[in-house]
Protein backbone atom coordinates (compact mmCIF):
# COMPACT_ATOMS: atom_id res chain seq x y z
CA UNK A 1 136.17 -34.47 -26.93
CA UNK A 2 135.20 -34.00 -30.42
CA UNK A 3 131.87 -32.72 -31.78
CA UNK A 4 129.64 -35.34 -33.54
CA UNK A 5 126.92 -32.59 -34.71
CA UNK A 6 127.08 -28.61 -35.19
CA UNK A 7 123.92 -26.46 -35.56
CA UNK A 8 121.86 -24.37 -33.35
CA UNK A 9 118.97 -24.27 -31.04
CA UNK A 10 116.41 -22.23 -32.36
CA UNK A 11 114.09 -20.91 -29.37
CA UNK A 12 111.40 -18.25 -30.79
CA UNK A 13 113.32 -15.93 -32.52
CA UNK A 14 116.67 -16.84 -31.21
CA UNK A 15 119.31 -19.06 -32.64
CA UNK A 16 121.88 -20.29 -30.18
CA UNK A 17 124.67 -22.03 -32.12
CA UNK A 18 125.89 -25.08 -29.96
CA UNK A 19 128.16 -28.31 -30.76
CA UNK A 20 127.19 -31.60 -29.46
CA UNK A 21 129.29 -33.99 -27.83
CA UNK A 22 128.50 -37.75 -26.29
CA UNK A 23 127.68 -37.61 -22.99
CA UNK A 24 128.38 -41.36 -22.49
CA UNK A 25 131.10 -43.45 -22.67
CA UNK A 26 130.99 -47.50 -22.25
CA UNK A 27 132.60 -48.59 -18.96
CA UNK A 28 132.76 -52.43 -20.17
CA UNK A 29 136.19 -54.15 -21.33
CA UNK A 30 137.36 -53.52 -24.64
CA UNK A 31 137.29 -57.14 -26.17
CA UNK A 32 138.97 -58.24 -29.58
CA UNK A 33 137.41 -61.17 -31.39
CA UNK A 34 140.03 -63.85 -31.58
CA UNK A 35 140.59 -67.63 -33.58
CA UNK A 36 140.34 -70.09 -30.36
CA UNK A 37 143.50 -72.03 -33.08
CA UNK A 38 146.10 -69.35 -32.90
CA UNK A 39 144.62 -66.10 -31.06
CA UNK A 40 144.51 -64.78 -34.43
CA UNK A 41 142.53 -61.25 -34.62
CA UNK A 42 139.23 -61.54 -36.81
CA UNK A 43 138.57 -58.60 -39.18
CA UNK A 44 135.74 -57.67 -40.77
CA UNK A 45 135.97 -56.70 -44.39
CA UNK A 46 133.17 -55.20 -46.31
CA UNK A 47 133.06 -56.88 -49.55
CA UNK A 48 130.93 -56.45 -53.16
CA UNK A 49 128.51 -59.28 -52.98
CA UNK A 50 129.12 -59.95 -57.14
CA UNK A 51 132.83 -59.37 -57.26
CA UNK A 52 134.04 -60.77 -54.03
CA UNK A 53 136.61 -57.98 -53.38
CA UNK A 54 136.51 -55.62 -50.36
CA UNK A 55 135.30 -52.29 -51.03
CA UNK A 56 136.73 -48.87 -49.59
CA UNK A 57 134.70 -47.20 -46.99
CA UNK A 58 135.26 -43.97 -49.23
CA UNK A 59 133.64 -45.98 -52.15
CA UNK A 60 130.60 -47.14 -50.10
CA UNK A 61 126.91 -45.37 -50.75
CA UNK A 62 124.04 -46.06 -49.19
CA UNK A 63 120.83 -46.67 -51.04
CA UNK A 64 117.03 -47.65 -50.76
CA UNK A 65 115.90 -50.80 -52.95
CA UNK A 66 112.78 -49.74 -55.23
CA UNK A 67 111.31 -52.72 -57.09
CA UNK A 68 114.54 -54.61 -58.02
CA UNK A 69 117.31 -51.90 -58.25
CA UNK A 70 118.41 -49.48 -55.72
CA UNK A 71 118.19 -45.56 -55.59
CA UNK A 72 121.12 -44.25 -54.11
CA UNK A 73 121.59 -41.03 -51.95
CA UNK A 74 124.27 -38.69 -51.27
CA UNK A 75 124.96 -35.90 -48.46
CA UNK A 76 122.69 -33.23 -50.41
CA UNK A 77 119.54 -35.72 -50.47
CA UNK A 78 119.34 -36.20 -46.93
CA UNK A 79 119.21 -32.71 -46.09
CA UNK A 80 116.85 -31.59 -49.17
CA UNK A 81 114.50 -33.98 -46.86
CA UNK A 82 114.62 -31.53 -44.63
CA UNK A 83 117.23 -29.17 -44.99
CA UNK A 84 116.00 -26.83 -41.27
CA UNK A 85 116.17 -29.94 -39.20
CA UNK A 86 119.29 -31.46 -40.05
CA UNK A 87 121.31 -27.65 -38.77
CA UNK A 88 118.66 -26.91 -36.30
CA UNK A 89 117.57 -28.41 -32.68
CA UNK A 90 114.12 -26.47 -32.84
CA UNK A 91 112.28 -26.45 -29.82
CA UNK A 92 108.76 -27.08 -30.21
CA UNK A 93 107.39 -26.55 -26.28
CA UNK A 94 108.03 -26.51 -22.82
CA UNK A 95 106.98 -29.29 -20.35
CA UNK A 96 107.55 -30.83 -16.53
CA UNK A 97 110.10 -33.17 -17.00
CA UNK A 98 108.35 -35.27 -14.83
CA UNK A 99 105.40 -35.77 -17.58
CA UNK A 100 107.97 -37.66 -19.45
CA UNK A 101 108.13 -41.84 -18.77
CA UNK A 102 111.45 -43.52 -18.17
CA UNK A 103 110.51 -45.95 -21.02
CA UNK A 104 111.13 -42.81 -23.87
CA UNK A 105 115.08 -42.22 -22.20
CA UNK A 106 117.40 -42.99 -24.83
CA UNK A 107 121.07 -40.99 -25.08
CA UNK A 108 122.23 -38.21 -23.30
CA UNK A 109 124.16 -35.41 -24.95
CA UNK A 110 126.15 -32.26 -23.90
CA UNK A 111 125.83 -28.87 -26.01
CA UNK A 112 128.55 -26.26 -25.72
CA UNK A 113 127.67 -22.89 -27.08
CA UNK A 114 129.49 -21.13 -29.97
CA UNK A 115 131.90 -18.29 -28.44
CA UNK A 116 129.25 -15.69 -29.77
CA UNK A 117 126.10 -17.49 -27.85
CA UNK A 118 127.46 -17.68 -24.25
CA UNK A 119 125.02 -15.47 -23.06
CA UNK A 120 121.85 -16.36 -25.17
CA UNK A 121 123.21 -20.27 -23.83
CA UNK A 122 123.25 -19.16 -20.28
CA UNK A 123 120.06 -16.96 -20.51
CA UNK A 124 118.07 -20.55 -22.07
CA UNK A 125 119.74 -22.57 -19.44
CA UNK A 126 118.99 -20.45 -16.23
CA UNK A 127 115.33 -19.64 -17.49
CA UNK A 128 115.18 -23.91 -17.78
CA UNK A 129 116.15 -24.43 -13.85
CA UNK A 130 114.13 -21.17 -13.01
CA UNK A 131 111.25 -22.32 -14.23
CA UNK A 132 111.28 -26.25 -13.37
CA UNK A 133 110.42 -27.13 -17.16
CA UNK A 134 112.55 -28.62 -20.29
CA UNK A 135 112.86 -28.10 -23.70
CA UNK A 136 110.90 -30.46 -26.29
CA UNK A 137 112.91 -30.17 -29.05
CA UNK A 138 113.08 -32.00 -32.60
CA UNK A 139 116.10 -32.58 -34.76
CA UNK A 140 118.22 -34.51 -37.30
CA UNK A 141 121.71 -36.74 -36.06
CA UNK A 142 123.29 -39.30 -38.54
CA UNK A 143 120.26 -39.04 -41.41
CA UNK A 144 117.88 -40.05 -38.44
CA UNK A 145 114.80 -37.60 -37.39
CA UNK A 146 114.77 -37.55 -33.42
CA UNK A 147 113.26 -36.26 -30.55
CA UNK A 148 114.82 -35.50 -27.25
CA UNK A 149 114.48 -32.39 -24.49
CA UNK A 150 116.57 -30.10 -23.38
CA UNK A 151 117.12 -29.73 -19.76
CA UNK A 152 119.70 -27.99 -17.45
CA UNK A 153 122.35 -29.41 -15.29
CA UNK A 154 124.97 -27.74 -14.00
CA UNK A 155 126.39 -25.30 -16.12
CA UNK A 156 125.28 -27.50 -19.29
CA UNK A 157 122.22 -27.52 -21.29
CA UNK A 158 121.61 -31.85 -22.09
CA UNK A 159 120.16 -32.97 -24.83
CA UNK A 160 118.11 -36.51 -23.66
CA UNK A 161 116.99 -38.16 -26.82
CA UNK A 162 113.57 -39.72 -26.06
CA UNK A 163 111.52 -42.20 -28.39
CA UNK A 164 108.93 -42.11 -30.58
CA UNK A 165 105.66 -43.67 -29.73
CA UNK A 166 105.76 -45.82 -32.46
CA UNK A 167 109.45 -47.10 -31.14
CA UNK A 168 107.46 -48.24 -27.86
CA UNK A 169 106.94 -52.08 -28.14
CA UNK A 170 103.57 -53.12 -26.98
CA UNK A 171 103.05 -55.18 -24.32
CA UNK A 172 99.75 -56.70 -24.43
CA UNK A 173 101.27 -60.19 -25.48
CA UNK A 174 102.88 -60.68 -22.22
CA UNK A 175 101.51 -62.64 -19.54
CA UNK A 176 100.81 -60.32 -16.74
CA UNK A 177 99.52 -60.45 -13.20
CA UNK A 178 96.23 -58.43 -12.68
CA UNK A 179 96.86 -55.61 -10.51
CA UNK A 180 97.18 -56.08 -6.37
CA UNK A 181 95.08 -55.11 -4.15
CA UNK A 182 96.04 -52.10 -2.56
CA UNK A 183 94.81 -52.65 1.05
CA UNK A 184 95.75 -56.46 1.40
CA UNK A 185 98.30 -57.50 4.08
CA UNK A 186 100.71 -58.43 1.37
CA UNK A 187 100.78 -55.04 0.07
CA UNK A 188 100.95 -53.40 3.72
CA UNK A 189 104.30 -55.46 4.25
CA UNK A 190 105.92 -55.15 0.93
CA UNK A 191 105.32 -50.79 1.78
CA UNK A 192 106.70 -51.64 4.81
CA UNK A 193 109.43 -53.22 3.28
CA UNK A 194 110.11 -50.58 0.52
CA UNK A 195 110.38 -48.04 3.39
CA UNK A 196 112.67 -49.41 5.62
CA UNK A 197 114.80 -50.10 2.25
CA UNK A 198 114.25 -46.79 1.02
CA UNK A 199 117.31 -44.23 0.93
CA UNK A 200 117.89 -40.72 -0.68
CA UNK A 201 119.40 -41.68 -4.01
CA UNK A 202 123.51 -41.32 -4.79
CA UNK A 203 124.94 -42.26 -7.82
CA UNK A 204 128.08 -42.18 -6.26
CA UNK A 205 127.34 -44.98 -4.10
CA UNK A 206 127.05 -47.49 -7.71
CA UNK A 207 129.99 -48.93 -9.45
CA UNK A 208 130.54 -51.12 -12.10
CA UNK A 209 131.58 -54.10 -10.01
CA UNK A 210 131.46 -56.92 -12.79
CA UNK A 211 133.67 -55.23 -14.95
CA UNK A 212 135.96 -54.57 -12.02
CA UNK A 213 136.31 -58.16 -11.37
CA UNK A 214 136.57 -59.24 -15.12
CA UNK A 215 139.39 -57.47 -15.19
CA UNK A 216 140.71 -58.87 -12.09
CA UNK A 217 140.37 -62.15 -13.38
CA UNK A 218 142.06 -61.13 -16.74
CA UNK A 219 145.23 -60.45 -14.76
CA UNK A 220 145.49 -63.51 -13.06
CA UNK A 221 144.58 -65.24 -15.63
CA UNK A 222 147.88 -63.61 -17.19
CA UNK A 223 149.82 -65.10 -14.57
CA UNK A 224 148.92 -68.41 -15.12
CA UNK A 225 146.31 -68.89 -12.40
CA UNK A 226 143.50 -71.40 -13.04
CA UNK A 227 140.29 -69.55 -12.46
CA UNK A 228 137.45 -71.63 -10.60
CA UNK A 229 134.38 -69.98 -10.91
CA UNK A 230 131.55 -69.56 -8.25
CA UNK A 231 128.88 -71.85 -8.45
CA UNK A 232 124.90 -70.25 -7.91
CA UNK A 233 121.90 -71.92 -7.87
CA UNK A 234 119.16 -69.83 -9.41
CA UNK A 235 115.84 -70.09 -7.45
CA UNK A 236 113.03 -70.75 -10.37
CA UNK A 237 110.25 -70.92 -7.70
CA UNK A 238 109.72 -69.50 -3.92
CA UNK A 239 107.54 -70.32 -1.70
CA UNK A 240 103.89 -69.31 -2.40
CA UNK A 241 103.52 -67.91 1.37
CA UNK A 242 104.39 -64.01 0.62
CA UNK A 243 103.56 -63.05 3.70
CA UNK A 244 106.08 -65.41 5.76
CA UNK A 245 108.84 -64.12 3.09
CA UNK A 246 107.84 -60.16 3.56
CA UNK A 247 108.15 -61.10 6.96
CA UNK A 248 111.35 -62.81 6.72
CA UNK A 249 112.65 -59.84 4.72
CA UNK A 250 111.81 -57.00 6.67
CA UNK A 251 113.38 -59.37 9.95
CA UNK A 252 116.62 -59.80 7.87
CA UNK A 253 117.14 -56.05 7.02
CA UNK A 254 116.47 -55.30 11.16
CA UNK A 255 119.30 -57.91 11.95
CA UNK A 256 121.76 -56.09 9.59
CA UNK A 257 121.29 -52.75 10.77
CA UNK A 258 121.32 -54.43 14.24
């Protein structure tokens, strides 16, 4: 793996120099855009909007449009910005990890001490699981301010990058449901129905099934076999009795461990 960031965690007077790596990698096909006349490749060429002519990616800048010309910056003006941030993943306080919302999950990262921090690494990562808390740290990656935690697992300190509030879309234009009543029969069968369906949680157990079978498909496809695919009727509308289908469901989950 290759680093995409180098810098160091800064915790009080401490500076634990770390490399981060991607945590993630896609498990989806590669696909190639292709000409449906001769399975030609398609490229993508960046060109100069006056001149027509592709431009090097060594020759590209990027800039901000003031007025009607741009300003453009270089390496050195997005760290002047803020030069600390962009070497350093400070950490700003310590919280339950389960304070923090799903919604604000974005990327995972791994961090891999410098050869001169294992122990300072080890000693931030043990005191983490010891104590049941993460890291609320802030940083710079690619010329973007972020926010994330850090939190132990394993052997590894992850970075999580987490959202902004202001990156949270609001949902007040949706059409929403008012909330159920709590003590209503529906609600006592659909509990019932989450606990008989409940299970303790293995991530093991999950694959990536459609891609598995795209690619099945790819290879007989390959061979010359006609693919036929399944037909499924989506149901737009059940029936408005909830009670007769909680009841149906919880019978239909007895009969299959039956």
């Amino acid at each position: 793996m290759r680093p995409i960031w180098t810098g160091s965690i800064s915790f009080g007077l401490i500076n634990i120099p770390v490399k981060i790596f991607s945590a993630v990698q896609e498990s989806s096909l590669d696909l190639d855009m292709l000409d449906n006349k001769d399975h030609a490749n398609i490229k993508y060429k960046k060109v100069n909007e006056n001149t027509g002519k592709e431009v090097a990616f060594a020759d590209i800048v990027k800039g901000y449009k003031v007025d009607d010309s741009y300003v453009v910056l270089e390496d050195a003006d997005f760290e002047a910005a803020d030069a600390e941030k962009t070497k350093t993943i400070e950490i700003i306080n310590f919280t339950s990890e389960k304070e923090i919302d799903s919604i604000y999950y974005e990327q995972p990262y791994y961090l891999e001490p410098d050869k001169s921090a294992q122990k300072a690494y080890a000693l931030l990562r043990d005191a983490l699981q010891a104590a049941g808390k993460v890291g609320v740290t802030s940083f710079v990656l690619r010329n973007k301010e972020g926010l994330a935690i850090l939190k132990p697992y394993g052997k590894l300190i992850v970075l999580n990058r987490i959202r902004f509030t202001e990156e949270i879309r609001e949902s007040s234009e949706l059409n929403l449901p008012p909330i159920s009543d709590s003590k209503s029969k529906e609600m006592e069968m659909a509990n019932k129905l989450i606990e008989q369906l409940t299970e303790k949680f293995d991530i093991t157990r999950y694959k990536d099934t459609y891609t598995e079978k795209l690619l099945q498909i790819i290879k007989e496809k390959a061979k010359g076999k006609k693919i036929t695919p399944h037909k499924m009727k989506v149901v737009h509308k059940q029936s408005e009795n909830l009670m007769e289908m909680l009841k149906a469901s919880l019978e239909a989950k007895k009969t299959k461990v039956g």
